[in-house]
Protein backbone atom coordinates (compact mmCIF):
# COMPACT_ATOMS: atom_id res chain seq x y z
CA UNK A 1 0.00 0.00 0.00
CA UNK A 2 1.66 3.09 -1.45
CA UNK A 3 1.82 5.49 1.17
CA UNK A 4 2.30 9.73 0.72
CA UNK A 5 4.23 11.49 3.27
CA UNK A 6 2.68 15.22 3.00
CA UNK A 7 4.82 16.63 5.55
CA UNK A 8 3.05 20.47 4.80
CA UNK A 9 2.28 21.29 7.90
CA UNK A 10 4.45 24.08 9.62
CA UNK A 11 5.96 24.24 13.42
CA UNK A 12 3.83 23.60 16.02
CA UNK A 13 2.80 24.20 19.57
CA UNK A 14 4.77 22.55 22.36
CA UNK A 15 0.77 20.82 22.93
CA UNK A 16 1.19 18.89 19.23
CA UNK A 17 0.73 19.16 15.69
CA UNK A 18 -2.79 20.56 15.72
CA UNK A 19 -2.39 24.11 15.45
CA UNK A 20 0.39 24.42 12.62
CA UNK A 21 -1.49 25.79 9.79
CA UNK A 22 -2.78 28.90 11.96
CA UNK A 23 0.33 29.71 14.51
CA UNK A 24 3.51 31.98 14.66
CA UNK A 25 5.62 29.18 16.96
CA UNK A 26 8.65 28.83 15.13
CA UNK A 27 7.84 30.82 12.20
CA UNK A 28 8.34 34.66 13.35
CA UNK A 29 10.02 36.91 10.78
CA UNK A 30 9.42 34.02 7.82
CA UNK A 31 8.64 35.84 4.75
CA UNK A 32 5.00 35.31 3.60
CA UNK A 33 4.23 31.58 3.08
CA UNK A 34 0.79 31.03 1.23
CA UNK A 35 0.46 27.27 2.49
CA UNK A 36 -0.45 28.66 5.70
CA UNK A 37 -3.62 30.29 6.63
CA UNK A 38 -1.94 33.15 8.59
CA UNK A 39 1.40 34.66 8.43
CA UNK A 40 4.18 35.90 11.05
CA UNK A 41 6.32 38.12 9.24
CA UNK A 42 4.54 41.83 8.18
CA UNK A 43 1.28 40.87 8.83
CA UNK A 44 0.21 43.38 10.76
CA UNK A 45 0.34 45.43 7.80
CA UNK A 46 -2.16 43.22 5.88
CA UNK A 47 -4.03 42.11 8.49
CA UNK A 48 -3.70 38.34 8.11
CA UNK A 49 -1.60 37.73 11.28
CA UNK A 50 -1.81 34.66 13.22
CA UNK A 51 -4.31 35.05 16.57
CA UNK A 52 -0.66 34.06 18.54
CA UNK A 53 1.58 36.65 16.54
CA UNK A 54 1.37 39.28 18.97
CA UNK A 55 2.37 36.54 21.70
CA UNK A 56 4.60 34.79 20.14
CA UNK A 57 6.24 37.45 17.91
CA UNK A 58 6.19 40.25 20.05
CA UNK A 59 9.98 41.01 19.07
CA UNK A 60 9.88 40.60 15.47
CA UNK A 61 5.85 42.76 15.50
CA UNK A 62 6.54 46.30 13.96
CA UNK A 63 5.25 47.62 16.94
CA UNK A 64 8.33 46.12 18.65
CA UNK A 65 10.68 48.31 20.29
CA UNK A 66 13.35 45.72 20.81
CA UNK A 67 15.79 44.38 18.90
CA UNK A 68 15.00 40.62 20.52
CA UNK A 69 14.68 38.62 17.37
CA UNK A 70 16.09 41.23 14.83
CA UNK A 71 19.38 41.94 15.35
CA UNK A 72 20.35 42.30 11.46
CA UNK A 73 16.85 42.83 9.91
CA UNK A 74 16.39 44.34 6.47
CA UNK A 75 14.67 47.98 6.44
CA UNK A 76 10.92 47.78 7.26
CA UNK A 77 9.34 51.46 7.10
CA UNK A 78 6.64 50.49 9.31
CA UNK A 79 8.92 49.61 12.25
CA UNK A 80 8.87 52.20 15.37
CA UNK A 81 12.92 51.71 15.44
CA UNK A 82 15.46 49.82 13.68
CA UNK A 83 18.02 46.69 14.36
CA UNK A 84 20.43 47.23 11.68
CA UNK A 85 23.71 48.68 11.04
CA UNK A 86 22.55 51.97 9.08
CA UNK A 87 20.44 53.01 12.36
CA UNK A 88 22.67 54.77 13.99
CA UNK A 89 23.73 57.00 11.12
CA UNK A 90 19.59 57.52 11.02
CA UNK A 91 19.40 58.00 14.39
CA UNK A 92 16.45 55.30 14.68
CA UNK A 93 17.98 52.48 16.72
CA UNK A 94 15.75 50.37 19.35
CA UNK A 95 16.68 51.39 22.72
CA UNK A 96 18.66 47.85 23.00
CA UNK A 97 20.37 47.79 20.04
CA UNK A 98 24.34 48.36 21.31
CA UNK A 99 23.25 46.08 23.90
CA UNK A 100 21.70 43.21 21.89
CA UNK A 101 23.30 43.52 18.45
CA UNK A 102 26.98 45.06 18.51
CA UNK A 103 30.01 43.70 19.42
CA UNK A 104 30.02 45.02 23.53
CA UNK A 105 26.59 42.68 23.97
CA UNK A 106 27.24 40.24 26.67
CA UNK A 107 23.97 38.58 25.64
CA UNK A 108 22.82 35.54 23.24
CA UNK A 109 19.15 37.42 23.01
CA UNK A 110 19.05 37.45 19.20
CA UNK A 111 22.47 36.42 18.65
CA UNK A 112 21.68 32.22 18.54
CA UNK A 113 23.87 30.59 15.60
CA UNK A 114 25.61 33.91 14.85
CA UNK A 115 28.62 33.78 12.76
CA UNK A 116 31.84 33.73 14.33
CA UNK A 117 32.98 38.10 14.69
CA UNK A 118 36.70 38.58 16.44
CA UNK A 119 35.29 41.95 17.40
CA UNK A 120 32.42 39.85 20.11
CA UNK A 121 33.44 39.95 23.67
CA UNK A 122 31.72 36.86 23.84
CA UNK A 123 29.95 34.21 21.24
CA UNK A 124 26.76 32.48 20.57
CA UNK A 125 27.42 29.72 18.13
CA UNK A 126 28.15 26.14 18.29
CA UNK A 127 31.71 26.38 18.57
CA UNK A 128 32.07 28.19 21.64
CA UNK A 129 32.03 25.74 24.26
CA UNK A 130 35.19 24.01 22.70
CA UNK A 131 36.55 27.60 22.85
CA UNK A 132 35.20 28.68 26.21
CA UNK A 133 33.88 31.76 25.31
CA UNK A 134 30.16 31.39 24.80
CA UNK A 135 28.18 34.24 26.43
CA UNK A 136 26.61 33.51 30.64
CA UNK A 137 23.24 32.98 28.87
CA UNK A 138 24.33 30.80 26.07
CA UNK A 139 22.56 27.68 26.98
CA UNK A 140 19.62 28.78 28.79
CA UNK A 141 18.70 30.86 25.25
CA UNK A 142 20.26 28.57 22.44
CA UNK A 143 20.23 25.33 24.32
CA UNK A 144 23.38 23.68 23.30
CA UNK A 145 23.45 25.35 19.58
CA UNK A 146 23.68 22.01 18.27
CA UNK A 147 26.98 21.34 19.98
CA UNK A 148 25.86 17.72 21.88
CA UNK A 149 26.37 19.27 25.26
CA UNK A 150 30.38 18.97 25.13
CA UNK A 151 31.13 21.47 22.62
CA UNK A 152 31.86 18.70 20.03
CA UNK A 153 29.45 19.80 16.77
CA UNK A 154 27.07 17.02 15.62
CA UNK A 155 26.24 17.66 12.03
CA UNK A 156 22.63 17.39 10.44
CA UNK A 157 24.34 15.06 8.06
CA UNK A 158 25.80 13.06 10.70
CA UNK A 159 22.20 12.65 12.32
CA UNK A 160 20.83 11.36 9.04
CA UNK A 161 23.40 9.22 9.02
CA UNK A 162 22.64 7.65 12.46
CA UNK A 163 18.38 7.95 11.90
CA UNK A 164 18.97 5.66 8.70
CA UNK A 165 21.42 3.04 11.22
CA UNK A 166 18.62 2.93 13.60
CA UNK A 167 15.90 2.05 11.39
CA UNK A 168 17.96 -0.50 9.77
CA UNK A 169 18.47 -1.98 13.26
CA UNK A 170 14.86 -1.77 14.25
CA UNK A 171 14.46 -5.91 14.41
CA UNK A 172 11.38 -5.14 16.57
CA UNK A 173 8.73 -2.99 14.29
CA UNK A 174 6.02 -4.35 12.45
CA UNK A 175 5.22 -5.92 9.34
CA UNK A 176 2.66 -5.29 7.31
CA UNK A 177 1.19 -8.36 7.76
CA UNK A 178 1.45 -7.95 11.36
CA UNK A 179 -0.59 -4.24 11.69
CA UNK A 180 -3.11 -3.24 9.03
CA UNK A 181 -4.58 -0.28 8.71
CA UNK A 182 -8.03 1.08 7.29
CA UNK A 183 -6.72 4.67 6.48
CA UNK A 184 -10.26 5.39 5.13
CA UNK A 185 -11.23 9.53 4.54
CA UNK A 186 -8.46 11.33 3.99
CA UNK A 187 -9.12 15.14 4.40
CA UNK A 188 -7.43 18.45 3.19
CA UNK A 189 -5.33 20.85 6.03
CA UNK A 190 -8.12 23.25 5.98
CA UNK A 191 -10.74 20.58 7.34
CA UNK A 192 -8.76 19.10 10.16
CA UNK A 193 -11.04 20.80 12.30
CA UNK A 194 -14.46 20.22 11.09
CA UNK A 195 -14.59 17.27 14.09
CA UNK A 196 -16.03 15.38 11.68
CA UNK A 197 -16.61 11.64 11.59
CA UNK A 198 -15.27 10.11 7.93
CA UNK A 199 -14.49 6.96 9.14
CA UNK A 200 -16.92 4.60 10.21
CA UNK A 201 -14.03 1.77 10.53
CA UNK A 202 -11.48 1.69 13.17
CA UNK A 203 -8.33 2.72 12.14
CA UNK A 204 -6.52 0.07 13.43
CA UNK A 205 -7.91 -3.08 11.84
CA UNK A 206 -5.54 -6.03 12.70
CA UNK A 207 -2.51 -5.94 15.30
CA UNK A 208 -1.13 -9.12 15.99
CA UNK A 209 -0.88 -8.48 19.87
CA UNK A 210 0.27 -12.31 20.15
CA UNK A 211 3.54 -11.56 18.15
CA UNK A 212 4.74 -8.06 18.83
CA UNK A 213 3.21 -6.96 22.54
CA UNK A 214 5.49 -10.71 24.02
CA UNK A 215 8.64 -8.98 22.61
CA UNK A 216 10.23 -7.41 25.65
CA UNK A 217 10.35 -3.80 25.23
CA UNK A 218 7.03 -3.83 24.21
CA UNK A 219 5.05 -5.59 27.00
CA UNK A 220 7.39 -2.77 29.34
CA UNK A 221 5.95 0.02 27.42
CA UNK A 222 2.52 -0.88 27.58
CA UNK A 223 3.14 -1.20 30.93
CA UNK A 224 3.89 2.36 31.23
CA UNK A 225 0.35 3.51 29.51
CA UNK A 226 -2.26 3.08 32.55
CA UNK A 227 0.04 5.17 34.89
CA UNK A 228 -1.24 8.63 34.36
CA UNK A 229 -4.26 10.89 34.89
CA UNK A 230 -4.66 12.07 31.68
CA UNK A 231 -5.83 15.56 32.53
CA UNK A 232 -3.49 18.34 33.90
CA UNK A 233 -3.81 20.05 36.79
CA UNK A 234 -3.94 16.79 38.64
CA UNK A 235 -1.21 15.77 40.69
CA UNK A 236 0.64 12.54 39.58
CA UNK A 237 1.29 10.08 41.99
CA UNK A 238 3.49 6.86 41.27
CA UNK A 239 4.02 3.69 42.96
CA UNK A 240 7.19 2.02 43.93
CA UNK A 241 5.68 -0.12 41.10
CA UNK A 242 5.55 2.43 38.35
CA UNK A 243 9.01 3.91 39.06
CA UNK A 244 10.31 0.23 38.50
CA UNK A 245 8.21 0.13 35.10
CA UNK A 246 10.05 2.69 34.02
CA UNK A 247 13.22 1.79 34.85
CA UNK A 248 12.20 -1.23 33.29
CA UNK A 249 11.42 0.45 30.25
CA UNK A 250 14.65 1.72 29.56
CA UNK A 251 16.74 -1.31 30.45
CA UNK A 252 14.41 -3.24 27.74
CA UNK A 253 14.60 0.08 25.14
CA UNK A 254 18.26 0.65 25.67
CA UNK A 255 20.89 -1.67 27.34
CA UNK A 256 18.84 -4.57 25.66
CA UNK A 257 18.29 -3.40 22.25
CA UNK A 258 21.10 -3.22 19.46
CA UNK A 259 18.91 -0.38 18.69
CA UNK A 260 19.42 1.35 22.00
CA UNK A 261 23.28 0.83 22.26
CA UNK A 262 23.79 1.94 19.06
CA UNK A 263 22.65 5.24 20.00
CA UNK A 264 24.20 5.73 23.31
CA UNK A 265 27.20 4.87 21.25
CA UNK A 266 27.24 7.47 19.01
CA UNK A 267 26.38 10.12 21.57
CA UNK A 268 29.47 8.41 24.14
CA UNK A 269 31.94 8.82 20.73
CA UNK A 270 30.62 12.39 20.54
CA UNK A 271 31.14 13.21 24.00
CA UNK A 272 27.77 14.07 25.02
CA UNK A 273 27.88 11.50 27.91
CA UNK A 274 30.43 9.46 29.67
CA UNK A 275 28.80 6.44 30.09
CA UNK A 276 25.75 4.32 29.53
CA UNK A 277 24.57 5.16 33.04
CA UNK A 278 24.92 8.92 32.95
CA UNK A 279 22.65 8.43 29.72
CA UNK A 280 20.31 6.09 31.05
CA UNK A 281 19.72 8.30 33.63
CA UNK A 282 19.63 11.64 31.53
CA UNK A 283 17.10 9.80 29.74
CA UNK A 284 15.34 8.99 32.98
CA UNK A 285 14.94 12.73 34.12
CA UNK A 286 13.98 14.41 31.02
CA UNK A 287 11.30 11.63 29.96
CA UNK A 288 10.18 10.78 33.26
CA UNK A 289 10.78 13.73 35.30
CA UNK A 290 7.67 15.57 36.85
CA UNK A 291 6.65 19.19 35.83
CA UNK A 292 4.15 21.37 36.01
CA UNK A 293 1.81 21.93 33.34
CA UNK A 294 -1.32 23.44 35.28
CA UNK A 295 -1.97 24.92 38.53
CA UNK A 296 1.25 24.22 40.10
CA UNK A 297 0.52 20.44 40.97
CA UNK A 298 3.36 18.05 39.59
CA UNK A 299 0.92 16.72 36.29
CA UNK A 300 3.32 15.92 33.81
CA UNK A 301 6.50 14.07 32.22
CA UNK A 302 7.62 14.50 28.71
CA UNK A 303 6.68 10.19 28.57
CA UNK A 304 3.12 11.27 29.56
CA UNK A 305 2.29 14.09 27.40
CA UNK A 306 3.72 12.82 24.04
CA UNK A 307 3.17 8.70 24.36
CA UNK A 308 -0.10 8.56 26.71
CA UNK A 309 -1.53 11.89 25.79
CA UNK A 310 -3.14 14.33 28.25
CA UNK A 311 -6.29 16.51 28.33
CA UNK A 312 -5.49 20.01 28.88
CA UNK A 313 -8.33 22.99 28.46
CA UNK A 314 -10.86 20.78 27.08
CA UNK A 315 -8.47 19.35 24.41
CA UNK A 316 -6.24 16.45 23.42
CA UNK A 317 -2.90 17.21 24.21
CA UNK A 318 0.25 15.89 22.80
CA UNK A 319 -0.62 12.06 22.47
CA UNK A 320 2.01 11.07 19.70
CA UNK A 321 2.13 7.13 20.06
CA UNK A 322 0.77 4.12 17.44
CA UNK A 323 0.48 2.33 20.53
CA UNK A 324 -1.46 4.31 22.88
CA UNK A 325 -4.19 4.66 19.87
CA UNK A 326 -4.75 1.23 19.29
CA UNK A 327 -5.12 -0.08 22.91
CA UNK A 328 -7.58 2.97 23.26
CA UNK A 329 -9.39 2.35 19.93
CA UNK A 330 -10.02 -1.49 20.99
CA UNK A 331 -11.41 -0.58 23.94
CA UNK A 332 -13.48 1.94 22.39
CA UNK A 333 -12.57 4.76 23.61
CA UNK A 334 -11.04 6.41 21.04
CA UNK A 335 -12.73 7.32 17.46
CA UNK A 336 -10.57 7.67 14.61
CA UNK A 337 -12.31 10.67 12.22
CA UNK A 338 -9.64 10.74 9.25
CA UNK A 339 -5.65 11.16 8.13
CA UNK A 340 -4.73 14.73 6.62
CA UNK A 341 -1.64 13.04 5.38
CA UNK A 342 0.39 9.86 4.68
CA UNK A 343 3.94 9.07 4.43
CA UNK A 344 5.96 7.46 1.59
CA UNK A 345 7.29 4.40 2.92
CA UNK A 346 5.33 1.20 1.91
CA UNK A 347 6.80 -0.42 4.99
CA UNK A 348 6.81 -0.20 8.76
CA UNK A 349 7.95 2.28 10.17
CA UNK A 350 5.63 5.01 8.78
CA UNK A 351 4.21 8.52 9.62
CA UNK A 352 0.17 9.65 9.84
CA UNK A 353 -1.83 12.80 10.77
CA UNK A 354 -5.05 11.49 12.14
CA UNK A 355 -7.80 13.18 13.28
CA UNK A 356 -9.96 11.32 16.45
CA UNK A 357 -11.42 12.03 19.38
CA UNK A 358 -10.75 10.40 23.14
CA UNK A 359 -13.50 9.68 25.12
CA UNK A 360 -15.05 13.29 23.89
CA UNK A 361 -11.93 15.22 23.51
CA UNK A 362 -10.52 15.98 20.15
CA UNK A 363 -7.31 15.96 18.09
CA UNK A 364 -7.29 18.29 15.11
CA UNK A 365 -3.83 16.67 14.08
CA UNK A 366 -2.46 13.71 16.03
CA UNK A 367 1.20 13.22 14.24
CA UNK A 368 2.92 9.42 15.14
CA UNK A 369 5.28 6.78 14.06
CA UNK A 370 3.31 3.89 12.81
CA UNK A 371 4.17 0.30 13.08
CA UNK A 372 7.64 1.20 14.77
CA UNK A 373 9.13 -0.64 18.07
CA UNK A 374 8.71 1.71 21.61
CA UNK A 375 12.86 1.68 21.45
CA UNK A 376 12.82 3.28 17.79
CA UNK A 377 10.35 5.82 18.79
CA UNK A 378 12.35 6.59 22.28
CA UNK A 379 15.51 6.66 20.42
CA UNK A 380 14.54 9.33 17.25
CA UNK A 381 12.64 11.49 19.56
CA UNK A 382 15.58 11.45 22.01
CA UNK A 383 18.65 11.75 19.95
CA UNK A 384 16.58 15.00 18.20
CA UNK A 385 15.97 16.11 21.98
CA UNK A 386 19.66 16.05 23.00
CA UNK A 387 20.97 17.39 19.41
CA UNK A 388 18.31 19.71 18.23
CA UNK A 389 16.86 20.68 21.24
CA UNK A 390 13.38 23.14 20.89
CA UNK A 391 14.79 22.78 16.90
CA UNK A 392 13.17 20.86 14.04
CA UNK A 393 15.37 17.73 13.65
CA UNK A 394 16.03 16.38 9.99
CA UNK A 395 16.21 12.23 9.78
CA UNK A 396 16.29 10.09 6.91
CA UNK A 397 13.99 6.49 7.31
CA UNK A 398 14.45 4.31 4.17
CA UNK A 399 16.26 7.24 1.93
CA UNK A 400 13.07 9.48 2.78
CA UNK A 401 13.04 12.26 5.13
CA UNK A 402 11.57 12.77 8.33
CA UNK A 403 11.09 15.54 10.30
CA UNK A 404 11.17 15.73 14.00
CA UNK A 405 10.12 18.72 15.71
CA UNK A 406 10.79 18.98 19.70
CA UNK A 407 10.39 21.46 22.37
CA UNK A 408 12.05 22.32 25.85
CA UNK A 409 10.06 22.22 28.57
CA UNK A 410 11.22 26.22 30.15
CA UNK A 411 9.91 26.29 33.57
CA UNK A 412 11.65 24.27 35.43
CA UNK A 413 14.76 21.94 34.54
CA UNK A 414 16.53 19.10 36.27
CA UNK A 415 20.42 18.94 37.52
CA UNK A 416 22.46 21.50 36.39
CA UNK A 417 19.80 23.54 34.53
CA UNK A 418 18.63 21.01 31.86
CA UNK A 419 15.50 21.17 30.74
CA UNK A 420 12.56 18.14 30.47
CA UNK A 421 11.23 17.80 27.22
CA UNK A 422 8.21 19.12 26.60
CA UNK A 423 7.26 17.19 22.93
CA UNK A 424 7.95 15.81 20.27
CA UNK A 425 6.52 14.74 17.51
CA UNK A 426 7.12 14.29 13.00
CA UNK A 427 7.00 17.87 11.56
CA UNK A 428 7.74 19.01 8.10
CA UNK A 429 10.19 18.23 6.10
């Protein structure tokens, strides 16, 4: 079955792939795009902004009068001051602009990825850490620039590389004979969210439970799914019982999968950890470790939010997971509506927007890996996480891309100042 990966949506919320067509998250400042239904770069001046740009784009609005964002900008008449080099001979600089975008600025605000200038008392690109001279707030604002953590660069190329290693040594995913899917109504971006019902089959019409869900790492993440409260602002509780699941869960994804150790590998080779415990247990906090993502109570975990799915202001959040929708669809709680797109691979693993509703709650876009082993889907999302971190993430599965898109989780972190993940899901490419 020939499938079509339509990978048009744009970058999403930190909540999922639902709202890319109509946001500004991750797309302030692009120049007009007409596959979206709003824009985030002069729109103010047309009046077909995005109901988040003023939120989200508040340093790159026209109204601005900071240089956050726009150190470098091209002349825009309708800005209220400038971010350039010829403003100070106009006398129309921002009020921040010696501090955020000339030589003296001790700040990464606006700066991220910057080329390389002697002139810079301090630097904000990924080779300063193996120089020692980033700026204080160089990973708090640019994460780790790409860098791995150690100052040791890790190339897009060299993540394509490893993507296309770890499919070929995902012995665990499906076959087609082993999940088959009734993709049924397929549906265009602009009607993802009509919450209509154009499926009356389940998506999910064979998975053979008796040969995949005995293979180790399998039966340990189901395990996992029946831990959690799905709706936030409810404080999570685990058991002695559910810690060890999870610790189970990554001895069965990672020290027991070729999979697993070939990733740890690559990252130990590239410096990023020192050994397979310090990752195992880096892996532990930022996918298992408790945040806040309502009302103060302790509600989430980056495993929650993007494999079990939560309910947050009356709507599906997150919820990423092949999984997690089949168990719920058997038991009837969950109705599959339609796809708004379909990958290219005509094998396991493979990527699908759905649309569905959870026991009353809907999912404009639900994004997932289809037909792939729990360790495949831990290890892409992860090594995009620790690499590409709040960044879109550029695979390669079979010769075909794949986009991942993740997001830090900014208000609170773990050891010395890293951050939880927040999602993670496929993007475009």
């Amino acid at each position: 079955m020939k499938i079509i990966l339509l990978l048009s949506l744009a970058v999403l919320l930190s909540q999922g792939y639902a709202n890319s067509l109509d946001s500004c998250q991750g797309r302030c400042g692009h120049e007009t795009d007409l596959r979206y239904t709003c824009q985030c770069d002069s729109c103010e001046r047309y009046g077909d902004c995005c109901h988040d740009y003023l939120t989200i784009c508040k340093d790159f609005s026209v109204g601005s009068l900071s240089c956050g964002g726009r150190c470098g900008e091209k002349y825009n008449s309708q800005n209220r001051c400038h971010c350039n080099t010829e403003c100070g001979r106009h006398n129309n600089c921002c009020s921040d602009f010696t501090d955020l975008c000339t030589s003296g600025s001790l700040s990464c605000k606006g700066r991220c990825g910057e080329k390389y200038n002697s002139q810079n008392r301090c630097h904000c690109n990924t080779q300063c850490g193996r120089h020692n001279n980033c700026c204080s707030n160089f990973k708090d604002l640019c994460g780790d620039g790409g860098s791995g953590g150690s100052g040791s660069v890790i190339s897009d190329s060299e993540i394509a590389a490893l993507s296309e290693v770890l499919y070929a040594l995902d012995s665990n995913k499906a076959s087609m004979s082993e999940v088959i899917l009734d993709r049924q109504a397929r549906v265009h971006n602009s009607q993802t969210s009509s919450q209509k019902d154009l499926s009356p089959n389940k998506l999910f019409q064979f998975v053979d439970e008796a040969s995949l869900f005995s293979k180790p790492s399998y039966a340990a993440f189901v395990s996992l799914l029946d831990n959690y409260n799905r709706k936030t602002g409810t404080t999570e509780n685990l058991s002695p019982q559910q810690l060890k699941e999870q610790e189970r869960f990554l001895t069965e994804s990672i020290s027991n999968t070729e999979l697993g150790q070939e990733l740890y590998g690559f990252l130990y080779t590239k410096g990023v950890y020192k050994s397979e415990e310090e990752f195992k247990y880096d892996l532990k906090m930022m996918w298992f470790g408790q945040y806040s993502r309502s009302s103060g109570k302790m509600d989430s975990s980056g495993f929650e939010h993007i494999f079990a799915g939560e309910i947050k202001s009356g709507k599906i959040s997150g919820f990423h997971n092949w999984l997690q929708f089949y168990l719920l669809e058997k038991q009837g709680l969950l109705n599959y509506y339609s796809h708004s797109f379909d990958g290219p691979w005509q094998s396991y693993p493979d990527v699908l927007g759905m649309q569905f509703k959870w026991d009353g709650y809907f999912k404009q876009v639900g994004s997932a890996i289809i037909g792939c082993s729990p360790e495949f889907d831990l290890a892409m999302y992860s090594l995009c996480y620790i690499t590409r971190p709040g960044k879109r993430c550029k695979l390669s599965v079979g010769g075909k891309p794949l986009i991942i898109q993740t997001y830090t989780w900014d208000n609170s972190s773990y050891g010395n100042g890293k951050k939880y993940i927040g999602s993670a899901f496929p993007a475009t490419p």
